[in-house]
N, C-alpha and C. Protein backbone atom coordinates (compact mmCIF):
# COMPACT_ATOMS: atom_id res chain seq x y z
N UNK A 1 0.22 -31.82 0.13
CA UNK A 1 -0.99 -31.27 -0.46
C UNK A 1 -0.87 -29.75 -0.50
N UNK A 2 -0.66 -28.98 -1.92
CA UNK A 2 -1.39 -27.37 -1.71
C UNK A 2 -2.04 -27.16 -0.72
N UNK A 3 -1.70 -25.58 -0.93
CA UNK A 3 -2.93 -25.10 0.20
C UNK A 3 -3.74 -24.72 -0.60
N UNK A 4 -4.78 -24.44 -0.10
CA UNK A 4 -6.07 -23.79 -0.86
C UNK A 4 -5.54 -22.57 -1.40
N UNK A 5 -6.14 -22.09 -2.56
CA UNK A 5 -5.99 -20.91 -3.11
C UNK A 5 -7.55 -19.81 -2.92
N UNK A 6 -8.31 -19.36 -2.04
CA UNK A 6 -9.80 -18.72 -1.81
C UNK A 6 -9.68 -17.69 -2.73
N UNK A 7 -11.04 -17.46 -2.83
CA UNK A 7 -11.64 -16.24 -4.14
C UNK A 7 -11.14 -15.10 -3.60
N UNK A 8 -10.99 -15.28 -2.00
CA UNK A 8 -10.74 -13.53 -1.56
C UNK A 8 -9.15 -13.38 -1.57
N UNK A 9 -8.45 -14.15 -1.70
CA UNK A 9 -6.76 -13.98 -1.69
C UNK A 9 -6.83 -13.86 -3.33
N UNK A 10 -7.24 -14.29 -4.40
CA UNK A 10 -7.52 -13.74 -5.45
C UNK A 10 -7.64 -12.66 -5.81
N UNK A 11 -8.94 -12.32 -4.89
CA UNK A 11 -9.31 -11.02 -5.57
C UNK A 11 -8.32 -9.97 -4.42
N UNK A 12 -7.91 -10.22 -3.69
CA UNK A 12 -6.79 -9.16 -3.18
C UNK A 12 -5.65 -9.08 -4.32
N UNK A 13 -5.35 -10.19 -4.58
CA UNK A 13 -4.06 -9.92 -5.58
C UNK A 13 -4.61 -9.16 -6.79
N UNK A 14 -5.29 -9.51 -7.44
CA UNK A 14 -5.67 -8.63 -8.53
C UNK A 14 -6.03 -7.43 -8.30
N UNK A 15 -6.62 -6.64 -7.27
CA UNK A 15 -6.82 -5.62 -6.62
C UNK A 15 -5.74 -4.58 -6.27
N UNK A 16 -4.58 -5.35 -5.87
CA UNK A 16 -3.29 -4.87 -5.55
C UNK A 16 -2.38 -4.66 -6.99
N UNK A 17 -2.22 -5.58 -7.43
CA UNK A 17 -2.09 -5.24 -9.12
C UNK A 17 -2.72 -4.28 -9.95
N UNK A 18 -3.90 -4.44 -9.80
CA UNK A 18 -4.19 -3.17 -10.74
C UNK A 18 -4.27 -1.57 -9.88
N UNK A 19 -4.64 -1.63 -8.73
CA UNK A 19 -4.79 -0.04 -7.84
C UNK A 19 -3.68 0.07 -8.25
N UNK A 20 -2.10 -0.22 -8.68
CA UNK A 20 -1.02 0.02 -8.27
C UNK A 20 -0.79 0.39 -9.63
N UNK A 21 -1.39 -0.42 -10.84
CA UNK A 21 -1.19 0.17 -11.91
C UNK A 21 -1.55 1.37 -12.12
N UNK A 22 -3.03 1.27 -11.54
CA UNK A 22 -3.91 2.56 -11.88
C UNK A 22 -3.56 4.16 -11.20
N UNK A 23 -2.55 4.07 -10.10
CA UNK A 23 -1.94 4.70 -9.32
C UNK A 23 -1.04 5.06 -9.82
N UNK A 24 -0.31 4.16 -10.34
CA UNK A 24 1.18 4.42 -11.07
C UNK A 24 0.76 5.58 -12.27
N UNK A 25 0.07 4.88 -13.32
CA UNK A 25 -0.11 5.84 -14.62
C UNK A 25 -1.34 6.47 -15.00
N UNK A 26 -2.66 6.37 -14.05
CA UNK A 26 -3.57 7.25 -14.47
C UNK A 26 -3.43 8.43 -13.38
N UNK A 27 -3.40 8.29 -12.21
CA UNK A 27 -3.28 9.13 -11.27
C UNK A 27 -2.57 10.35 -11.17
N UNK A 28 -2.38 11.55 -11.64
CA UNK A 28 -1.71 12.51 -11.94
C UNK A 28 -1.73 13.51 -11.00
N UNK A 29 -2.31 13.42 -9.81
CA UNK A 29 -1.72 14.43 -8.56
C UNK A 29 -1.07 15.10 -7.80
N UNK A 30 -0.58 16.14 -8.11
CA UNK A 30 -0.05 16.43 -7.45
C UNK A 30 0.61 16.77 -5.75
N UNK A 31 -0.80 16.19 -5.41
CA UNK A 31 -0.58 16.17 -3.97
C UNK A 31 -0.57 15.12 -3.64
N UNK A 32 -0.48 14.19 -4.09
CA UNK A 32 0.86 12.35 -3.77
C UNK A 32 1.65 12.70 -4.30
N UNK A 33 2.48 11.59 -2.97
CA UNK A 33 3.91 11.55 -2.98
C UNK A 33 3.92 10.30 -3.71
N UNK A 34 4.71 9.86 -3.71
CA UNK A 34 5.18 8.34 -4.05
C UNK A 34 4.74 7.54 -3.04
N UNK A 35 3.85 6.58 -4.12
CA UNK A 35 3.08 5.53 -3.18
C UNK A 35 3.41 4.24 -3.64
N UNK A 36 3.00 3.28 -2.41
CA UNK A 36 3.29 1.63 -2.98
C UNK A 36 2.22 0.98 -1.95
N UNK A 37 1.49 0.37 -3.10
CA UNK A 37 0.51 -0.32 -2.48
C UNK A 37 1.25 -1.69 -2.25
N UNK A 38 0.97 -2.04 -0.66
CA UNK A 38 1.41 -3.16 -0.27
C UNK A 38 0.54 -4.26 -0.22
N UNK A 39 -0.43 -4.33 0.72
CA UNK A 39 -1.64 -4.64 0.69
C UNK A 39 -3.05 -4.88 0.15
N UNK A 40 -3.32 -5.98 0.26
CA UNK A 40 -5.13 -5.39 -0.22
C UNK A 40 -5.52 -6.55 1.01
N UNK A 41 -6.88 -6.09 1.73
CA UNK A 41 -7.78 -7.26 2.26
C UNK A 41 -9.11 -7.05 2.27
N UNK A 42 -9.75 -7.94 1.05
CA UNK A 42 -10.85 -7.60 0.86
C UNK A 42 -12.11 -8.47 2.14
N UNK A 43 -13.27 -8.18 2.33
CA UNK A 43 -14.37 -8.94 2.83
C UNK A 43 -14.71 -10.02 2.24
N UNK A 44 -15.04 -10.71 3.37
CA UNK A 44 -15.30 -12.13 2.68
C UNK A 44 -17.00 -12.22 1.44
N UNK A 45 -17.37 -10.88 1.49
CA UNK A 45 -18.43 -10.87 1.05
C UNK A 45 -17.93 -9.78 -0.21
N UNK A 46 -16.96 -9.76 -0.42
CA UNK A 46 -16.12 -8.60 -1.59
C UNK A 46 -16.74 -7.28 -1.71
N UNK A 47 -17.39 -7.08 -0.37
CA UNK A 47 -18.40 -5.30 -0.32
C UNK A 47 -17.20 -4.23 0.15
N UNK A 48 -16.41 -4.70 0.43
CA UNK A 48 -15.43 -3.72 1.11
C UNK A 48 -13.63 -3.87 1.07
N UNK A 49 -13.00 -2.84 1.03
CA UNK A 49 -11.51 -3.50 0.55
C UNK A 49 -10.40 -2.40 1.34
N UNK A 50 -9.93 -2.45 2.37
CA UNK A 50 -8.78 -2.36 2.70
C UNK A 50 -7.79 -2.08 1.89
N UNK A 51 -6.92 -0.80 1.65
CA UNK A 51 -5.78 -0.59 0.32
C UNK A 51 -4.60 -0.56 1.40
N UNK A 52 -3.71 -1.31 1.43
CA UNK A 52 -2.74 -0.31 2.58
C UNK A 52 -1.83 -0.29 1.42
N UNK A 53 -0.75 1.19 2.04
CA UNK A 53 -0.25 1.78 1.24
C UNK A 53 1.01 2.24 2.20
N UNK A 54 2.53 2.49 1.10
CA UNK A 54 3.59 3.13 1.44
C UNK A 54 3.83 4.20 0.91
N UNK A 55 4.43 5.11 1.55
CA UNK A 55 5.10 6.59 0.74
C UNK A 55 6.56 6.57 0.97
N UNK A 56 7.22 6.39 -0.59
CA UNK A 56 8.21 6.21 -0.56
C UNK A 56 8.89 8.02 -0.10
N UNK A 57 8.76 8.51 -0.31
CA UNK A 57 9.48 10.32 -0.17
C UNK A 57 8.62 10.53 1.35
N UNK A 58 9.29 11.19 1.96
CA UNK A 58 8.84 11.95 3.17
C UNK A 58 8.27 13.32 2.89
N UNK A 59 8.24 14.23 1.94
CA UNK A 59 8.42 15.68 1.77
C UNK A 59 6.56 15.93 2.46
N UNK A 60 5.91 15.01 1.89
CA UNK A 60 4.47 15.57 1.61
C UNK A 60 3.65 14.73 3.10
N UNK A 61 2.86 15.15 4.04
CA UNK A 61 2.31 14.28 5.06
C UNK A 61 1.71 12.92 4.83
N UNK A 62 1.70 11.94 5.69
CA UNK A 62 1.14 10.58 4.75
C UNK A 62 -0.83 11.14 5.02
N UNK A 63 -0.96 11.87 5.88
CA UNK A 63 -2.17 12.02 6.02
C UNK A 63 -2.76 12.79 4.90
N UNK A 64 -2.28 13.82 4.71
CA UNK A 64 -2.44 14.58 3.36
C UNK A 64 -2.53 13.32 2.04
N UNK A 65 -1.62 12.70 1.79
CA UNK A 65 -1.74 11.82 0.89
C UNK A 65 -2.60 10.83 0.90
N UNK A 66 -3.42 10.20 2.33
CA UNK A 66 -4.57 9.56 2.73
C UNK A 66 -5.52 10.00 2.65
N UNK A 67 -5.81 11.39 2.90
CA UNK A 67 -7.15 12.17 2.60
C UNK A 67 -7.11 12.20 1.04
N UNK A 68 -6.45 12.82 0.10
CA UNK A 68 -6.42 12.56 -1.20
C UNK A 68 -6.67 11.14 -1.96
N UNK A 69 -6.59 10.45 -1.25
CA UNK A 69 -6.41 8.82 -1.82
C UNK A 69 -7.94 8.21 -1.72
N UNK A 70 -8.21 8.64 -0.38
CA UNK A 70 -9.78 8.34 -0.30
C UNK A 70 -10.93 9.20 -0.58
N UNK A 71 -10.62 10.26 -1.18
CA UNK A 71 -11.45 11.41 -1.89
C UNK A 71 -11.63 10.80 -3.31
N UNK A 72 -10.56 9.67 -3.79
CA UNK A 72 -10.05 9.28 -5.27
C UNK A 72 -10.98 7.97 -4.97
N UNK A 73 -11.72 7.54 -4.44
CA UNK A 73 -11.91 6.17 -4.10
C UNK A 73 -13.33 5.75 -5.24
N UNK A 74 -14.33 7.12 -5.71
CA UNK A 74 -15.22 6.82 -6.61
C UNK A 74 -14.07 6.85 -7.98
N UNK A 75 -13.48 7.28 -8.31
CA UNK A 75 -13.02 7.17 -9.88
C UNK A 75 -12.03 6.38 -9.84
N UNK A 76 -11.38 5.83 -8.11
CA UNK A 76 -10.78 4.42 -9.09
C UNK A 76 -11.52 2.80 -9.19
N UNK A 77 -12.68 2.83 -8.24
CA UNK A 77 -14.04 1.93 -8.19
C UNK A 77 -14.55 1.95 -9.74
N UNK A 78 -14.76 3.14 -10.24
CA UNK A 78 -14.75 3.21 -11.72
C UNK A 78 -13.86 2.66 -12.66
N UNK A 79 -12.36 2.88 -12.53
CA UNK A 79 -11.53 2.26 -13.65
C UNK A 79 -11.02 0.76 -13.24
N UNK A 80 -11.67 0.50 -12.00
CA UNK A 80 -11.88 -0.75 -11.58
C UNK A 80 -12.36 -1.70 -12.20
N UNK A 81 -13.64 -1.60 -12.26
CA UNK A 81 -14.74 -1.83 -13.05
C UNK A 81 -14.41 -2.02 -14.12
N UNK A 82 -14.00 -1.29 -14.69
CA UNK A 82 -13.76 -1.54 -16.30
C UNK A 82 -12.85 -1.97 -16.70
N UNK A 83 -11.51 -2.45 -15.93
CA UNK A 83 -10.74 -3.45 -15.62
C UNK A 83 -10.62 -4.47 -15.25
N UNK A 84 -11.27 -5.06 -14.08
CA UNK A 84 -11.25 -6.27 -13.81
C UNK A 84 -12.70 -6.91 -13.93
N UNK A 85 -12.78 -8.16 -13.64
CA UNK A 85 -14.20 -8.94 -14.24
C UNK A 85 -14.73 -9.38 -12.75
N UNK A 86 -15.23 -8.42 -12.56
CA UNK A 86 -16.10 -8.86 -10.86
C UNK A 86 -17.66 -8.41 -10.85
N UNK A 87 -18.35 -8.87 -10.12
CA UNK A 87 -19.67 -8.27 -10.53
C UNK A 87 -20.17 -7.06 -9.40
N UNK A 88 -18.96 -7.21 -8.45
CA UNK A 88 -19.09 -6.32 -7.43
C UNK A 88 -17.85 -5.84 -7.03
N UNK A 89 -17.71 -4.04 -7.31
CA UNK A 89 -16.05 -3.75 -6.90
C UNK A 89 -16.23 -3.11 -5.94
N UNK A 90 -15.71 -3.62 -5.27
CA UNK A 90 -15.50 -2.81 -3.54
C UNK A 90 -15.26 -1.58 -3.10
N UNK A 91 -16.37 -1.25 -1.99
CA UNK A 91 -15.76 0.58 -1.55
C UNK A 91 -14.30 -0.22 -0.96
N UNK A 92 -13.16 0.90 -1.25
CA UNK A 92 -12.07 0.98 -1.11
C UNK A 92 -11.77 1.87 0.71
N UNK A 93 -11.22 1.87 0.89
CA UNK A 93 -10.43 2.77 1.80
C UNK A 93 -8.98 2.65 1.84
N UNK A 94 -7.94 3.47 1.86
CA UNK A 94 -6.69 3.57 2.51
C UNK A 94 -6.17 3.81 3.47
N UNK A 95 -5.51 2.94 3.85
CA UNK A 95 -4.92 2.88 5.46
C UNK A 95 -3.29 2.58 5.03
N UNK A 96 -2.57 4.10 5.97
CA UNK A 96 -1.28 3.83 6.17
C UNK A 96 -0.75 2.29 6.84
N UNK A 97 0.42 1.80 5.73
CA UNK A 97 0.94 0.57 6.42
C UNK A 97 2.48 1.21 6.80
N UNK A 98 2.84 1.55 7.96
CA UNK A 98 4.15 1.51 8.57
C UNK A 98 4.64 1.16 8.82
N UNK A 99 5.02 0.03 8.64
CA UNK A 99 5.87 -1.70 8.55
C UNK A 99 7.17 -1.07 7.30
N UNK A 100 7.06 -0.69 6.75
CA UNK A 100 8.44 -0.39 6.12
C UNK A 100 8.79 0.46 7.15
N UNK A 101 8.10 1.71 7.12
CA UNK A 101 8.83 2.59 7.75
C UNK A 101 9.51 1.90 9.07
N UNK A 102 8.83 1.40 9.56
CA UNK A 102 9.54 1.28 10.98
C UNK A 102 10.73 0.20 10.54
N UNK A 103 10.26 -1.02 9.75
CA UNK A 103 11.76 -1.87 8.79
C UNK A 103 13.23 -1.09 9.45
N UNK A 104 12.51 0.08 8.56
CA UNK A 104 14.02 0.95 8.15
C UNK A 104 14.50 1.70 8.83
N UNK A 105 13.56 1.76 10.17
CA UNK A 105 14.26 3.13 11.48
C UNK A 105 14.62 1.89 12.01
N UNK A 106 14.40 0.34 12.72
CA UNK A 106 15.40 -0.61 13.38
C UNK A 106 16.30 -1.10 12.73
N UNK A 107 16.41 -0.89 11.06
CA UNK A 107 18.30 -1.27 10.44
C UNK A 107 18.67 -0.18 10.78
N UNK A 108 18.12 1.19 11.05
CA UNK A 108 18.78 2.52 11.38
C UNK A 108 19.82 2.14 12.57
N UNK A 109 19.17 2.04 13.55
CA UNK A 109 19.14 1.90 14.59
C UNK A 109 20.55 0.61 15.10
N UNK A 110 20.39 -0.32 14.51
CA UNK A 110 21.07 -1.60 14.66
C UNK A 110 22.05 -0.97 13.55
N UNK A 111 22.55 -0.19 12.74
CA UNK A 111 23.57 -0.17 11.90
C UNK A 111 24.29 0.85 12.62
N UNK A 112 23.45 1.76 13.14
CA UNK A 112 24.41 2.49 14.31
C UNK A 112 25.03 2.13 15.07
N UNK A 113 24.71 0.95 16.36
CA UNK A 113 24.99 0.33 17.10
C UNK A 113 26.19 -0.21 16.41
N UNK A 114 25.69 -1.13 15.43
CA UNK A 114 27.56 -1.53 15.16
C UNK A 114 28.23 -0.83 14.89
N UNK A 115 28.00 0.55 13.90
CA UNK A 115 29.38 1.00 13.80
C UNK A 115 29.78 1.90 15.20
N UNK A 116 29.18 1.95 16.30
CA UNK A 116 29.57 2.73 17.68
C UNK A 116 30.12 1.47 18.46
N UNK A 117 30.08 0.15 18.25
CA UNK A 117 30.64 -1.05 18.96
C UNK A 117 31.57 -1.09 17.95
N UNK A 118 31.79 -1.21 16.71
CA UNK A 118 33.52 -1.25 15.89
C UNK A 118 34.62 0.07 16.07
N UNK A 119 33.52 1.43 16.50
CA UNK A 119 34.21 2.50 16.92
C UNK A 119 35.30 2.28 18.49
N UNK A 120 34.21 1.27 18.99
CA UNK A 120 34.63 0.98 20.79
C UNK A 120 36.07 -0.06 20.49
N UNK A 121 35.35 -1.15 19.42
CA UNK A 121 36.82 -1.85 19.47
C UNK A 121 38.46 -1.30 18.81
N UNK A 122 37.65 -0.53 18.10
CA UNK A 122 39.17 0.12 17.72
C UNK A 122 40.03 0.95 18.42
N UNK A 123 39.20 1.85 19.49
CA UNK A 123 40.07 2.21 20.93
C UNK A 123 40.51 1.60 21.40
């Protein structure tokens, strides 16, 4: 038997789809870095929505890019709206997700290790 498919895993996906569009090509800031929305988790009552988000470049702070993101939160509730078919679009917030980052400092980490254990066996 499927599993259930709920209105709120729905409306996360579509949420995550379009912020990401709307991020990608309306968003013209210069003070984001490169972002990737990973996440969405909306309320079971769709009043409220969780964005989590990645920054692909290091150059710019992720906090800097979090304060900017949630300053942006009325005009993308707006192109929200006029995008998707809900009768209620959610205050947004962004919250750093560091699950890549950290991903990629333990292959760091473990790719070192082997090549300092293939360094050991070749002595």
């Amino acid at each position: 038997m499927p599993k259930e498919y709920n209105r709120t895993d729905r409306v996360n996906e579509l949420l995550q789809r379009e912020l990401a569009k709307l991020l990608q090509h309306e968003v013209r800031d210069p003070n984001l870095g490169l972002i990737t929305v990973t996440a969405v988790k909306v309320a079971s009552d769709l009043s409220f929505a969780k964005i989590y988000i990645t920054q692909l470049n290091d150059d710019k702070p992720i906090e800097q890019t979090l304060k900017h993101l949630n300053k942006m939160t009325n005009f993308l509730r707006y192109r929200l709206a006029s995008i998707v078919q809900l009768r209620i679009i959610p205050h947004l917030k962004f919250i750093y997700d560091a699950s890549i980052s950290q991903g990629n400092h333990l292959a760091n980490i473990i790719n070192e290790a082997v090549a300092a254990d293939e360094r050991k066996h070749k002595d």
